[in-house]
Protein backbone atom coordinates (compact mmCIF):
# COMPACT_ATOMS: atom_id res chain seq x y z
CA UNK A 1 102.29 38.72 59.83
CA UNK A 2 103.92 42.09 60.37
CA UNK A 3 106.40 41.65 57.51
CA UNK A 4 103.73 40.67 55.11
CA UNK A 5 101.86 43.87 55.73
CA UNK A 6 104.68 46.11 55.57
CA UNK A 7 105.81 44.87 52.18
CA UNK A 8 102.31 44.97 51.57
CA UNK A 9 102.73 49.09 52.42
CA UNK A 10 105.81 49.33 50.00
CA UNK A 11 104.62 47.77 47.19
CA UNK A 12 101.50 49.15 47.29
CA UNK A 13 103.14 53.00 47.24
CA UNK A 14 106.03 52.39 45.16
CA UNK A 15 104.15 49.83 42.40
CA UNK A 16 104.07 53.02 39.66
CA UNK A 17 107.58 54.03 40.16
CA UNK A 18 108.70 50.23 40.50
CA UNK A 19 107.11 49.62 36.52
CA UNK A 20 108.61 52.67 35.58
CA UNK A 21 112.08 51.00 36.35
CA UNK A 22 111.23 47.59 35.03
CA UNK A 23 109.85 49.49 31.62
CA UNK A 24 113.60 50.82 31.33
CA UNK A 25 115.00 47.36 31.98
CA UNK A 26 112.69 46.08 29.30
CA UNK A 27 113.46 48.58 27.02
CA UNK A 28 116.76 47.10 26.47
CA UNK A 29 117.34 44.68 23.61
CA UNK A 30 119.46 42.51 25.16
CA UNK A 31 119.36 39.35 22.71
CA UNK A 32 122.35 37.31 23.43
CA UNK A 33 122.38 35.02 20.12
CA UNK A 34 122.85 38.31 17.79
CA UNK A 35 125.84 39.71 17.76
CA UNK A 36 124.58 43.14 16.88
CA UNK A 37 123.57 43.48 20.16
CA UNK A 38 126.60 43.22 22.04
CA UNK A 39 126.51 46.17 22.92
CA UNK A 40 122.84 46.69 24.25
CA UNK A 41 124.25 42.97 26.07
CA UNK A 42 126.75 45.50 28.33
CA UNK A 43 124.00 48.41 28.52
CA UNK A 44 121.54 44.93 30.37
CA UNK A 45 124.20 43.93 32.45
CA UNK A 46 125.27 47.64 33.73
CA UNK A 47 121.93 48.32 34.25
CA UNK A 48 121.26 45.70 36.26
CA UNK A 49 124.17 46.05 38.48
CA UNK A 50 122.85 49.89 39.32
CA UNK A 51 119.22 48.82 40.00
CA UNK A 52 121.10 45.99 42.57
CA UNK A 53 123.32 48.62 44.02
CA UNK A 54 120.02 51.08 44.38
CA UNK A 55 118.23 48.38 46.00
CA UNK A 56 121.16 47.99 48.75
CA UNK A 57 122.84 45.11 47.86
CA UNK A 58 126.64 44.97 48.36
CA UNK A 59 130.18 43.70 46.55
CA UNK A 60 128.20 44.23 42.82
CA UNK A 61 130.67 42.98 40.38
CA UNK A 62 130.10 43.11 36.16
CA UNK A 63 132.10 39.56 35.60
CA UNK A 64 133.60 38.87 32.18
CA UNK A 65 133.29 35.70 30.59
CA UNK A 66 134.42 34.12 27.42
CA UNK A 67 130.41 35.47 26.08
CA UNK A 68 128.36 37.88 28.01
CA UNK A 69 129.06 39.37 31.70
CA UNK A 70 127.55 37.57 34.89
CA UNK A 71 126.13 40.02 37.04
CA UNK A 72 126.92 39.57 40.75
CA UNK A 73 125.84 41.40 44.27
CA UNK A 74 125.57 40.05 47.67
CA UNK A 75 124.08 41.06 51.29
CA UNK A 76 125.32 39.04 53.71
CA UNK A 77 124.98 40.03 57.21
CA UNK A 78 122.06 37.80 58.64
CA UNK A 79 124.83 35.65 60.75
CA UNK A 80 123.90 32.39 61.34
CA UNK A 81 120.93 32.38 58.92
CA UNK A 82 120.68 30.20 55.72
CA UNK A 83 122.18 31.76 52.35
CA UNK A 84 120.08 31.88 49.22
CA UNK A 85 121.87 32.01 45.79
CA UNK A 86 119.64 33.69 43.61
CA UNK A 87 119.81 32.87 39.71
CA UNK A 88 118.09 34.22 36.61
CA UNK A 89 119.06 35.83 33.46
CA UNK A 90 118.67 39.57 31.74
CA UNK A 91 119.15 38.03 28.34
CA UNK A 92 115.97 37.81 25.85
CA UNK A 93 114.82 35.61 23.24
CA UNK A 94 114.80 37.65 19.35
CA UNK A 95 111.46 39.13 18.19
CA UNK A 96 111.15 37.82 14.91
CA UNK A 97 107.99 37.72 13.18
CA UNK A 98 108.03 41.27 13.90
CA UNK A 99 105.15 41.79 12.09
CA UNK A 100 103.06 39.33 14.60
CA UNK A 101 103.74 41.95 17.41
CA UNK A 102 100.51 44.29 18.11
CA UNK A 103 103.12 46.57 20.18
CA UNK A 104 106.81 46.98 19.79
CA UNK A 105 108.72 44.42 21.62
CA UNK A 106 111.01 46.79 23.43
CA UNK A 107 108.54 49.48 23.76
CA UNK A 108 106.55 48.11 26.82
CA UNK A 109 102.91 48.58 26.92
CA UNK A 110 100.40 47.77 29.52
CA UNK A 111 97.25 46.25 27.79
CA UNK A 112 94.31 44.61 30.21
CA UNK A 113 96.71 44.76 33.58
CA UNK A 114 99.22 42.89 31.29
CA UNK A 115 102.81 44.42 30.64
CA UNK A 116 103.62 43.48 27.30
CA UNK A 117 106.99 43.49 25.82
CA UNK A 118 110.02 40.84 25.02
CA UNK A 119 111.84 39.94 28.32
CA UNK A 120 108.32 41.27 30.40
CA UNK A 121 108.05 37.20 31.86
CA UNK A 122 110.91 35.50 30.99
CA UNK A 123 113.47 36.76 32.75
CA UNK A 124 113.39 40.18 33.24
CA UNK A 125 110.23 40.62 35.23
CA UNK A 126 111.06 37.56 37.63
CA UNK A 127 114.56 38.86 37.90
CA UNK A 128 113.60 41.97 38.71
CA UNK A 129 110.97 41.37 41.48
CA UNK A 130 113.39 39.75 43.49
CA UNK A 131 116.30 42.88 43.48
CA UNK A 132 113.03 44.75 44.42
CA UNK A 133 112.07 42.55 47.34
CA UNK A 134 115.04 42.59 48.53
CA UNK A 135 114.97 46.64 48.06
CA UNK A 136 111.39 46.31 50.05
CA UNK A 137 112.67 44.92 52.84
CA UNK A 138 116.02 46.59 53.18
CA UNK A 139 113.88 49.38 53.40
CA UNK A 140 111.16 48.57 55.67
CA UNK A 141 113.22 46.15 58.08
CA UNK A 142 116.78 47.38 57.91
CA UNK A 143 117.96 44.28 57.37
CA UNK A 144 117.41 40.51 55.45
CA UNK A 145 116.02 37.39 57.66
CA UNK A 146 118.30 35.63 54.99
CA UNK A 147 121.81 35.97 52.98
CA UNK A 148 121.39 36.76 49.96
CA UNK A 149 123.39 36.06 46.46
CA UNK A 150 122.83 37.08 42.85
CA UNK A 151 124.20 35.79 40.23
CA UNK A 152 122.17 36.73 37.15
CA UNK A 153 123.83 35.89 33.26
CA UNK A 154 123.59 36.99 29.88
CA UNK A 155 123.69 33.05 27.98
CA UNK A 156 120.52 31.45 29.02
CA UNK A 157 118.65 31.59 26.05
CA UNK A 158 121.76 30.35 24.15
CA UNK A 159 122.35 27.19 26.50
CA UNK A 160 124.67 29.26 29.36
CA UNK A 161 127.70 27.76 27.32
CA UNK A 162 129.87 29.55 29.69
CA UNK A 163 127.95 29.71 32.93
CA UNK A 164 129.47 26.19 34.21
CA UNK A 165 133.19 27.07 33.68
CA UNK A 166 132.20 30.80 35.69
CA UNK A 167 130.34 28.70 38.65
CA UNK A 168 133.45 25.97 38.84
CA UNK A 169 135.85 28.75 38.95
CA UNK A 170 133.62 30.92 42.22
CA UNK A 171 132.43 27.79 44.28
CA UNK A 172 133.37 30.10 47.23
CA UNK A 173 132.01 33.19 45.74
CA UNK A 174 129.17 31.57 44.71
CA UNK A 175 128.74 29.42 47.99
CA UNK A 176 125.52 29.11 49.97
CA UNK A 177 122.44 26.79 51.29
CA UNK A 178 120.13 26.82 48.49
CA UNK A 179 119.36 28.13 45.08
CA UNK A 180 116.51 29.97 44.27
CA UNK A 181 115.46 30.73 40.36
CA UNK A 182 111.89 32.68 39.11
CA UNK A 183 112.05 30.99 35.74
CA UNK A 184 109.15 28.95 35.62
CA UNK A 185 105.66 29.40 35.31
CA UNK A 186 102.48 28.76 37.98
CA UNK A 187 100.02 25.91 37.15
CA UNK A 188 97.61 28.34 35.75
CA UNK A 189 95.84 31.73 36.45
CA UNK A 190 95.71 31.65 40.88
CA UNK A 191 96.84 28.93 40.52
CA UNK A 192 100.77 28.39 41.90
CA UNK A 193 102.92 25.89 41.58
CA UNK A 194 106.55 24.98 42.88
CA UNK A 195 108.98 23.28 40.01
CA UNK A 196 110.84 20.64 41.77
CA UNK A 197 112.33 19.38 38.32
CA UNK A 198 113.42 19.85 35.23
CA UNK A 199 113.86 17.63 32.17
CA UNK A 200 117.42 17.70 30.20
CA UNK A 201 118.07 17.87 26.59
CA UNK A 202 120.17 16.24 23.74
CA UNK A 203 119.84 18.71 20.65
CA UNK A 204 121.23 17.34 16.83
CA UNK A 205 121.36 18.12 13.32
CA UNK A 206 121.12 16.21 10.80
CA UNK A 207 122.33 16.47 7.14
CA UNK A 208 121.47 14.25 4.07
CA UNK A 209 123.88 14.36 1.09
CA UNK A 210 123.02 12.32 -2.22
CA UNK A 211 124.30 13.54 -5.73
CA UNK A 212 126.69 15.92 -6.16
CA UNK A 213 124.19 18.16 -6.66
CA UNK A 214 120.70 18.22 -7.21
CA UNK A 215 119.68 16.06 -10.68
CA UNK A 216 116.52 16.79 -13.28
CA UNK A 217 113.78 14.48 -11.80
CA UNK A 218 112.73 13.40 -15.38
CA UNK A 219 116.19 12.14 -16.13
CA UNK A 220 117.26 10.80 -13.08
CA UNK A 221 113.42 10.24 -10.87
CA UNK A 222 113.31 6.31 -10.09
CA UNK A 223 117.07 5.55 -10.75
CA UNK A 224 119.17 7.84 -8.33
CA UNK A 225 118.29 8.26 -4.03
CA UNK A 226 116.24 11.86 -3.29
CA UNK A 227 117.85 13.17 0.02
CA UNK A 228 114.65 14.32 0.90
CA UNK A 229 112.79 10.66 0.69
CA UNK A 230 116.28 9.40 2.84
CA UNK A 231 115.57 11.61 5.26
CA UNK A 232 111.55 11.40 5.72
CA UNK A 233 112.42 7.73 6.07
CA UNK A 234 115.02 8.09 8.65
CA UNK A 235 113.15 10.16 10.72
CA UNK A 236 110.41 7.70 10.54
CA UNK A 237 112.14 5.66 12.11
CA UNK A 238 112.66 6.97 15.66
CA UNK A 239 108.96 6.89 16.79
CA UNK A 240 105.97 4.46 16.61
CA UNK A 241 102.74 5.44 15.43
CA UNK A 242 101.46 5.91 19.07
CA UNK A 243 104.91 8.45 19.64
CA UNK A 244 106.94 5.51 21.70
CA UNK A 245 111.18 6.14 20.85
CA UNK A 246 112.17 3.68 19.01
CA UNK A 247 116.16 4.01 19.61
CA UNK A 248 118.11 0.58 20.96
CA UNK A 249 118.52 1.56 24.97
CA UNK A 250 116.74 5.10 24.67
CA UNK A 251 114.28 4.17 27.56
CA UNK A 252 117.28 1.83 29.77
CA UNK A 253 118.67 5.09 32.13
CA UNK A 254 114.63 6.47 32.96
CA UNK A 255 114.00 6.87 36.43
CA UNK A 256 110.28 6.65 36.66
CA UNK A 257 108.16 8.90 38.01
CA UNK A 258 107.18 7.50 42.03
CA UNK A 259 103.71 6.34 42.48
CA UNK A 260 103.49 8.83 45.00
CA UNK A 261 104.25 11.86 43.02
CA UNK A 262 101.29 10.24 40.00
CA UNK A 263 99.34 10.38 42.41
CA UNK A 264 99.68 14.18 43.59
CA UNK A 265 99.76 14.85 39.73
CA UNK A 266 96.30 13.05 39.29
CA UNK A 267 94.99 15.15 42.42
CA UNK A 268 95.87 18.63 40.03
CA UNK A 269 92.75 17.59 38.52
CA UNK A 270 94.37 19.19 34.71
CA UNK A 271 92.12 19.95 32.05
CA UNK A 272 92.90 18.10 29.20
CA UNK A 273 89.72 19.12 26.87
CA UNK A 274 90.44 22.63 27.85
CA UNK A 275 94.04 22.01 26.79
CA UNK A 276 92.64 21.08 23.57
CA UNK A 277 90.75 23.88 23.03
CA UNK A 278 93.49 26.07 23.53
CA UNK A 279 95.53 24.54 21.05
CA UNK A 280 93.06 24.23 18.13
CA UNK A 281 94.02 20.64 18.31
CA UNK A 282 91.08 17.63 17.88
CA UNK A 283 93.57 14.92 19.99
CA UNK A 284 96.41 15.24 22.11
CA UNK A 285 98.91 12.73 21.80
CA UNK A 286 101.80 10.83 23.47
CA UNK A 287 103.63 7.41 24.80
CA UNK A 288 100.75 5.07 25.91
CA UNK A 289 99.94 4.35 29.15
CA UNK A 290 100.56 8.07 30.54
CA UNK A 291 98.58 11.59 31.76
CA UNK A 292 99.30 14.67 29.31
CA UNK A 293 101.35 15.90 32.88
CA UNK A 294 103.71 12.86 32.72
CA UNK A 295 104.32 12.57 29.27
CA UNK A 296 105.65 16.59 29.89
CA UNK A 297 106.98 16.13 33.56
CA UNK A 298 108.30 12.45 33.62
CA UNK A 299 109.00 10.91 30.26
CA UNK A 300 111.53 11.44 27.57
CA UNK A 301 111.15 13.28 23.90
CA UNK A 302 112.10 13.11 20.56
CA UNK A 303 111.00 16.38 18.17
CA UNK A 304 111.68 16.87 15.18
CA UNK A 305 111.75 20.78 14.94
CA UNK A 306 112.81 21.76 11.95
CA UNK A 307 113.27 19.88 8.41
CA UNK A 308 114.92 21.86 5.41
CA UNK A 309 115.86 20.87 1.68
CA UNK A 310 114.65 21.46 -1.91
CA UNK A 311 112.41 23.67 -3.93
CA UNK A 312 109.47 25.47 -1.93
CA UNK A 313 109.49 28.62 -3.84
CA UNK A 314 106.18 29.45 -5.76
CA UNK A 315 105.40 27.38 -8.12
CA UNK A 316 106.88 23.53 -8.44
CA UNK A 317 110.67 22.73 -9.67
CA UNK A 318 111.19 19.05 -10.92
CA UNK A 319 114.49 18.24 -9.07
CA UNK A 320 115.81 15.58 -6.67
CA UNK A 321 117.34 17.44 -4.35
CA UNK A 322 120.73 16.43 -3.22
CA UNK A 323 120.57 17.81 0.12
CA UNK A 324 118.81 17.87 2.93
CA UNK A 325 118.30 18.30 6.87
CA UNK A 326 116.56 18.36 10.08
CA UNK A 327 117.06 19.49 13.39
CA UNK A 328 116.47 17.11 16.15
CA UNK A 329 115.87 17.86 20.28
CA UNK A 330 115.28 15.51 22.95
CA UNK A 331 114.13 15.96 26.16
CA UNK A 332 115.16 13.45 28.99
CA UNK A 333 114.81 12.70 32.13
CA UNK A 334 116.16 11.38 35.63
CA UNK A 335 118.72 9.33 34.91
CA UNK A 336 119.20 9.45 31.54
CA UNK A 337 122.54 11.72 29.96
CA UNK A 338 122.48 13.89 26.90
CA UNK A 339 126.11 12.43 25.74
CA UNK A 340 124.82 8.69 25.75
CA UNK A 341 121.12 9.51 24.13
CA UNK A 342 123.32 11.33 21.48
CA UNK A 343 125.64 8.34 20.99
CA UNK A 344 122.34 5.74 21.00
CA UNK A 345 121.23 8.82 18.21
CA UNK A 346 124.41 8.29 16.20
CA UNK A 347 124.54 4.31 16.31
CA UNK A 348 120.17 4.38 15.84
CA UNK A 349 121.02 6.78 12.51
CA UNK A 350 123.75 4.63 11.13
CA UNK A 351 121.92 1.36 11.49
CA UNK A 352 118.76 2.82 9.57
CA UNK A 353 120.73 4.88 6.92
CA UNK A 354 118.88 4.94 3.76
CA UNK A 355 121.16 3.63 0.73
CA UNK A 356 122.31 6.26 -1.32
CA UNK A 357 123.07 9.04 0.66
CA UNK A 358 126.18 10.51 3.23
CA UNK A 359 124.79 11.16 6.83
CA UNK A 360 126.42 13.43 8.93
CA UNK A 361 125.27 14.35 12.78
CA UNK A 362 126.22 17.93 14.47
CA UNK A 363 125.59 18.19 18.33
CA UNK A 364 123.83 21.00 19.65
CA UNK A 365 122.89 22.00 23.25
CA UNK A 366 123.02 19.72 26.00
CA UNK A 367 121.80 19.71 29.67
CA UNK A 368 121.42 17.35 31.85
CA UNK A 369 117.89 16.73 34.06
CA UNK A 370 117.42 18.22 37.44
CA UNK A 371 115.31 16.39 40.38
CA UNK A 372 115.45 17.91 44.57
CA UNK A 373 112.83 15.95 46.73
CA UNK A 374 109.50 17.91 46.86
CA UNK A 375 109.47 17.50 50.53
CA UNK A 376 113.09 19.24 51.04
CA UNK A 377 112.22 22.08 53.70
CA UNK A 378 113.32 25.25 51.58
CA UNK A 379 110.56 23.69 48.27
CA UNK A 380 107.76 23.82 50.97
CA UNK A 381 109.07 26.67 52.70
CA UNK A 382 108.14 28.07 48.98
CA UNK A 383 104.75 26.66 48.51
CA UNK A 384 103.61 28.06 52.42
CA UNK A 385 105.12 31.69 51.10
CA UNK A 386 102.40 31.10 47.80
CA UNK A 387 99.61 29.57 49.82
CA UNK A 388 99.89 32.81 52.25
CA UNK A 389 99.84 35.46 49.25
CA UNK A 390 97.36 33.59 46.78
CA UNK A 391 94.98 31.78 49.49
CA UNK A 392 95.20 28.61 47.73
CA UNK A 393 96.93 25.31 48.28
CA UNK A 394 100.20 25.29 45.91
CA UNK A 395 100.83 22.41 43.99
CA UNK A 396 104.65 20.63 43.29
CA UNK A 397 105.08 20.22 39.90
CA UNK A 398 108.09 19.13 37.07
CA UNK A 399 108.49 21.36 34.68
CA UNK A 400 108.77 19.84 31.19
CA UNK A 401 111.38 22.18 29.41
CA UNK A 402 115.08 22.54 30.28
CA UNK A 403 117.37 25.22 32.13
CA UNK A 404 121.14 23.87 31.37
CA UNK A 405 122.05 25.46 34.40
CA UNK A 406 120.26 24.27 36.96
CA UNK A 407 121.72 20.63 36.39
CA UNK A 408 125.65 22.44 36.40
CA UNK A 409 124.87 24.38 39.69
CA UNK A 410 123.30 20.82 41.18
CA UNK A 411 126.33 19.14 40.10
CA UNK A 412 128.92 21.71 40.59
CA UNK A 413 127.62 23.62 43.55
CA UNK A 414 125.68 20.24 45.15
CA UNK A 415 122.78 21.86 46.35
CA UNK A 416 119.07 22.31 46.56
CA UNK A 417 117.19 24.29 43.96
CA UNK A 418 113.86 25.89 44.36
CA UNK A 419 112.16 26.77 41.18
CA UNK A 420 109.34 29.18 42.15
CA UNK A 421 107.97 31.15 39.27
CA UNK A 422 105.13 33.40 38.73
CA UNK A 423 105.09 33.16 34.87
CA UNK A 424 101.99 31.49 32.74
CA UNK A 425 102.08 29.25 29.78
CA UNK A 426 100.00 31.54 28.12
CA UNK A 427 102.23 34.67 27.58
CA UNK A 428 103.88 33.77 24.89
CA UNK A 429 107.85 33.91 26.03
CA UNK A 430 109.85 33.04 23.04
CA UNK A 431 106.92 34.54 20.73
CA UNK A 432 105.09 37.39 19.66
CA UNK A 433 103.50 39.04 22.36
CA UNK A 434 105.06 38.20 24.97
CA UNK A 435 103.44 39.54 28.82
CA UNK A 436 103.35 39.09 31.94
CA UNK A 437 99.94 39.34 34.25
CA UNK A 438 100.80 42.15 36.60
CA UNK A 439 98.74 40.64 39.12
CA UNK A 440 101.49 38.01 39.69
CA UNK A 441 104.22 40.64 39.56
CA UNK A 442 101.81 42.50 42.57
CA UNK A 443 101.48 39.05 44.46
CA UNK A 444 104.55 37.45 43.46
CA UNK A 445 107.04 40.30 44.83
CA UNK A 446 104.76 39.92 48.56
CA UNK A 447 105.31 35.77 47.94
CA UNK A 448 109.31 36.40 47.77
CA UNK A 449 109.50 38.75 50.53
CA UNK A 450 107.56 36.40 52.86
CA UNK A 451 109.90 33.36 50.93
CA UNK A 452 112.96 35.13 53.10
CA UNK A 453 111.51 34.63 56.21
CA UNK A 454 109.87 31.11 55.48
CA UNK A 455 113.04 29.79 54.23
CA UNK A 456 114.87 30.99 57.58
CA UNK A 457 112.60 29.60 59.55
CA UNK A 458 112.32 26.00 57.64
CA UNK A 459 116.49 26.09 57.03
CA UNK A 460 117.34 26.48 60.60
CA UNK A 461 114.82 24.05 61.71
CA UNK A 462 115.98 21.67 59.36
CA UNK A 463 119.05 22.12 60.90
């Protein structure tokens, strides 16, 4: 295709200069849950809106919210073509252990064709190919087969918390025919993959409070309630041996996975014993009767991932301690909703209270899960764009973590999302080390020019 080999020209002669910018975009520390970095927040978002505006885009807009700035820019003169709404974020997870880093995390570093720096995969690099497509083709074609819209935030790695009010109050700014997000990862190395859902999530604390404040364990062991022991035994409670939920109702809402999509699923042919050896684990683990895929892609969680209380300096200190915590997440699925899990959470808590002890429950994030058809026209509009770069079939996959936002814009907005990423599992976003392969950043900016066109095409046919 003619297009295909003209972005193939551009990207080809403008890769070095193209890093160059995305080094400077990296270089940033935008992390949105410190506050001390407010300021490099604004610095993110006013970059951005220049690299739009250099790329050609139009109506760029810096737009305050009750948090962090969305960052929004538009091109819409294809008439009578589809529009694409284009989401991501240029907010970035914080870098501690700092000492686990073998570069610095905003000093980016190429290291074995791998750019390596906090932000490099998720979001910065996958925002940023897509301004530069868009830039590609402006350039080489004078014009977009497509609309386009960005909309790019500064809250994603703190749950968006004021994303849904900013969408509810721009429907018509924000209006178009589908969304598109590079937030997600491929199925593995050549290997890519289209997300056509995304599991929810119901996040808690919990606090244990005994004694008024922690007691001698010589005078009082055996006689008075240890917060600790209270709370090992209520978390106990919410899972089997084998790792089935045991909440009243957890499992009612599920929509289960159609025999259909198993079946696809078994047809990925996924390595489980090399999954193992990845981990370091002897066993994997999970509800009974299910694939590793569908206990990630289909079924609901509960994780304990965090639990806090007591002594655990050096040495030992004979107390019962008289507080104590953990923080709980769950993951859910199609049908189920984060505010009825947390109030089956609540009543499940309250029913197997250990005696002794206060129990108190703080919510956390919440999100609800996102599901669009894998056959809709614009998903395999995607997976013909990736089939065409990499020379492989693409596989349709659920993605087993959670982006808040894609449920608001599904419910708010009403339309279809496309979740093509070029990310993999093994570049560490959210922990030291973080990279992304540059020979998806080469491939994937080619697969998202070609995307425009496809999703023309499959839109107006569709039509």
């Amino acid at each position: 295709m003619d297009h295909l080999n003209e972005l193939d020209r551009y990207f080809t002669e403008q890769r070095d200069v193209h890093l160059a910018e995305l080094n400077e975009f990296l270089k940033i520390p935008s992390i949105s849950s410190l506050s001390e970095h407010k300021a490099d927040m604004r610095n993110a978002a006013e970059w951005l809106a220049e690299s739009l505006k250099a790329a050609g885009l139009e109506n760029i807009s810096i737009d305050e919210t009750e948090g962090h700035p969305v960052v929004y820019a538009d091109w819409l003169h294809a008439e009578g073509q589809p529009t694409l709404l284009i989401y991501g974020h240029y907010d970035v997870q914080p870098v501690d252990p700092l000492e686990l880093w073998d570069s610095a995390p905003f000093e980016p570093e190429v290291r074995g064709n791998k750019l390596y720096a906090r932000g490099a995969s998720d979001d910065k690099g996958q925002v940023f190919m897509h301004v530069k497509a868009v830039e590609a083709l402006l350039k080489t074609n004078g014009k977009l087969p497509v609309n386009v819209k960005f909309c790019i935030e500064g809250e994603e790695e703190i749950g968006s918390p004021n994303l849904p009010a900013y969408v509810e109050e721009n429907k018509d700014k924000l209006a178009a025919d589908v969304i598109v997000i590079s937030d997600t990862g491929m199925q593995g190395p050549g290997q890519p993959a289209v997300c056509y859902g995304l599991r929810g999530l119901a996040g808690v604390q919990i606090d244990v409070k005994g004694a008024k404040g922690d007691l001698h364990s010589g005078l009082y062991g055996g006689g008075v309630q240890n917060a600790i022991h209270a709370l090992v035994e209520l978390l106990a409670s919410f899972r089997d041996k084998e790792g089935t939920i045991t909440v009243d109702g957890f499992y009612d809402d599920v929509r289960p996975a159609t025999e259909e999509e198993r079946n696809e699923y078994r047809k990925l042919s996924f390595d489980e014993e090399a999954l193992k050896k990845e981990l370091g684990i002897s066993e994997l683990f999970g509800e009974p009767g299910y694939s590793h895929l569908e206990r990630t892609w289909t079924r609901p969680t509960l994780e304990i991932n965090g639990v806090f209380g007591g002594f655990s300096g050096e040495g030992i200190k004979t107390v019962l301690p008289a507080e104590a915590g953990a923080k709980i997440t769950c993951r859910l699925v199609p049908d189920q909703d984060p505010d009825d899990i947390v109030r089956k959470l609540r009543s499940h808590i309250e029913k197997n209270k250990p005696a002794g002890v206060a129990v108190t429950v703080t919510e956390f994030d919440k999100g609800k899960p996102f599901l669009t058809p894998y056959d809709h026209p614009a998903i395999q509009a995607a997976g013909k764009s990736y089939e065409r770069v990499y020379k492989v079939p693409t596989a349709y996959t659920r993605g087993g973590g959670s982006i808040p936002i894609v449920a608001a814009f599904d419910e708010i907005l009403g339309l279809p999302v496309v979740l093509m990423g070029f990310g993999l599992s093994s570049e560490n976003f959210h922990a030291p080390n973080e990279h992304f392969h540059l020979e998806n950043f080469d491939k994937g900016l080619r697969v998202i020019g070609d995307y425009y066109f496809e999703v023309s095409s499959a839109l107006s046919g569709a039509e």
